[in-house]
N, C-alpha and C. Protein backbone atom coordinates (compact mmCIF):
# COMPACT_ATOMS: atom_id res chain seq x y z
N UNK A 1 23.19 14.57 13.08
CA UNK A 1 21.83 15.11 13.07
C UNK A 1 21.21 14.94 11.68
N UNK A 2 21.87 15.55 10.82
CA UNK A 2 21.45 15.17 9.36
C UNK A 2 21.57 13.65 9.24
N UNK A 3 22.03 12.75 9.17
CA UNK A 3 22.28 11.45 8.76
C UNK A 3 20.50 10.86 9.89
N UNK A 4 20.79 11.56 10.92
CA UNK A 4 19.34 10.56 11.78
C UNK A 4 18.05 11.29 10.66
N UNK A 5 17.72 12.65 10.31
CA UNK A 5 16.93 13.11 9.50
C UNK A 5 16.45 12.18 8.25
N UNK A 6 17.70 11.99 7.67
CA UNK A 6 17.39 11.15 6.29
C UNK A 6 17.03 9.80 6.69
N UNK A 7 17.65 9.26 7.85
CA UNK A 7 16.78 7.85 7.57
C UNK A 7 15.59 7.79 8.15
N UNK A 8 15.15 9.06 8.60
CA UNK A 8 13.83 9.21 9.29
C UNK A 8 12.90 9.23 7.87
N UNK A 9 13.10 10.17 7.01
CA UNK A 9 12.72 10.27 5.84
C UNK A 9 12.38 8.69 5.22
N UNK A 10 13.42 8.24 5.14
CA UNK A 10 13.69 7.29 4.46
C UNK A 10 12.70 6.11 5.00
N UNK A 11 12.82 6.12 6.47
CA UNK A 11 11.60 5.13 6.96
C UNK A 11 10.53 5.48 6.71
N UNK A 12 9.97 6.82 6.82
CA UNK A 12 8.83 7.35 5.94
C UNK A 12 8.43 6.74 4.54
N UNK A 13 9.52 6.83 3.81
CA UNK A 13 8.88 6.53 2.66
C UNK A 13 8.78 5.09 2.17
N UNK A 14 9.17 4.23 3.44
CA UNK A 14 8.96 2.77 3.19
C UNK A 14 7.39 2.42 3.56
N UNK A 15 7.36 3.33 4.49
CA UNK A 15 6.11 3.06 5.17
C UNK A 15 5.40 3.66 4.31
N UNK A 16 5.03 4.23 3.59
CA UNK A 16 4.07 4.93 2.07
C UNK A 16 4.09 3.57 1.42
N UNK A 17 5.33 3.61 0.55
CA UNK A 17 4.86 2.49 -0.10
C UNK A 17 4.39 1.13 0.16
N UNK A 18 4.57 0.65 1.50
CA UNK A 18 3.98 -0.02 1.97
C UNK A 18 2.52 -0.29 2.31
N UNK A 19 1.68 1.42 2.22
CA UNK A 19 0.46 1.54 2.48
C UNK A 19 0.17 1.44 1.05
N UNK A 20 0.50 1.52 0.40
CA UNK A 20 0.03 2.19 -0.94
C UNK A 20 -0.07 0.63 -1.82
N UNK A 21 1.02 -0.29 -1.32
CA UNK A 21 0.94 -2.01 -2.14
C UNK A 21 -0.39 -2.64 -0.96
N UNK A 22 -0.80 -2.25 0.18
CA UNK A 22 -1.40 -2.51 1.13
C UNK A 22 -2.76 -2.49 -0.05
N UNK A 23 -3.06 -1.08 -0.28
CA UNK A 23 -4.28 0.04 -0.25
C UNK A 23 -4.57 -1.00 -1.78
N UNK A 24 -3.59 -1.08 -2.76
CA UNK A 24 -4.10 -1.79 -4.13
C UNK A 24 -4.05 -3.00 -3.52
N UNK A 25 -3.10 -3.70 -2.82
CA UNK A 25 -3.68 -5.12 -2.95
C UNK A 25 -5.41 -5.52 -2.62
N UNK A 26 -5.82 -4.43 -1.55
CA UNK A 26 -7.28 -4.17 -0.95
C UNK A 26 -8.05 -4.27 -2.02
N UNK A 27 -7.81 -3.37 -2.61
CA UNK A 27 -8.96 -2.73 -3.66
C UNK A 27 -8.75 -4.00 -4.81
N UNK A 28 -7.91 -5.17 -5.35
CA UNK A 28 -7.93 -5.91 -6.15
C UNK A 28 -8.72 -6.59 -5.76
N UNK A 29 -8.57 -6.94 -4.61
CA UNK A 29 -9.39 -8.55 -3.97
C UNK A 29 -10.67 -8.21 -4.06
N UNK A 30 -11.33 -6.57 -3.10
CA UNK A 30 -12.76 -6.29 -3.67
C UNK A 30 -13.19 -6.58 -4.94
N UNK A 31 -12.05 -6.05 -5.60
CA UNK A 31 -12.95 -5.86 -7.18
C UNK A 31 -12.68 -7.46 -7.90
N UNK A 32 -12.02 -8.39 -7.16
CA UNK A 32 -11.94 -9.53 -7.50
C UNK A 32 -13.29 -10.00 -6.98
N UNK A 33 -13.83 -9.67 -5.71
CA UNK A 33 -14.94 -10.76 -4.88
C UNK A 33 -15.90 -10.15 -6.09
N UNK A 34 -16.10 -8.54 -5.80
CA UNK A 34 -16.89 -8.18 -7.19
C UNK A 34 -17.50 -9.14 -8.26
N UNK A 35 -16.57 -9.42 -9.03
CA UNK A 35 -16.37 -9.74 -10.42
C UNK A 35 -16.67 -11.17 -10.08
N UNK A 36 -16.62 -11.64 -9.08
CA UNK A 36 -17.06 -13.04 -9.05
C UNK A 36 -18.40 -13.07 -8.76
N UNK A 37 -19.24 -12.15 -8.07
CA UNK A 37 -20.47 -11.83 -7.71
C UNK A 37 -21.39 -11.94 -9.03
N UNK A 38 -20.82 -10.67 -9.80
CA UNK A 38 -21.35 -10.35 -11.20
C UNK A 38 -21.48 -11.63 -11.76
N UNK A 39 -20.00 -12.62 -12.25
CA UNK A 39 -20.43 -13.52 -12.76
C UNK A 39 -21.32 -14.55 -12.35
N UNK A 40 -21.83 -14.58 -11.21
CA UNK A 40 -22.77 -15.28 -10.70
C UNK A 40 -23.94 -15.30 -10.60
């Protein structure tokens, strides 16, 4: 019971950081199209 808990956890927190390299890679590319706008 404990051992299924922790890798429940554990898949949890893959899936975070997964949103979270998701969420910045997002926000780079905007602020990349951005910055190409500006310079234009």
């Amino acid at each position: 019971m404990l051992h299924s808990v922790d890798r429940m956890l554990r898949f949890d927190q893959i899936i975070v950081d997964n949103l979270c390299l998701y969420f910045s890679l997002m926000a780079l590319k905007s602020l990349f199209k951005q910055g190409f706008v500006y310079k234009r």
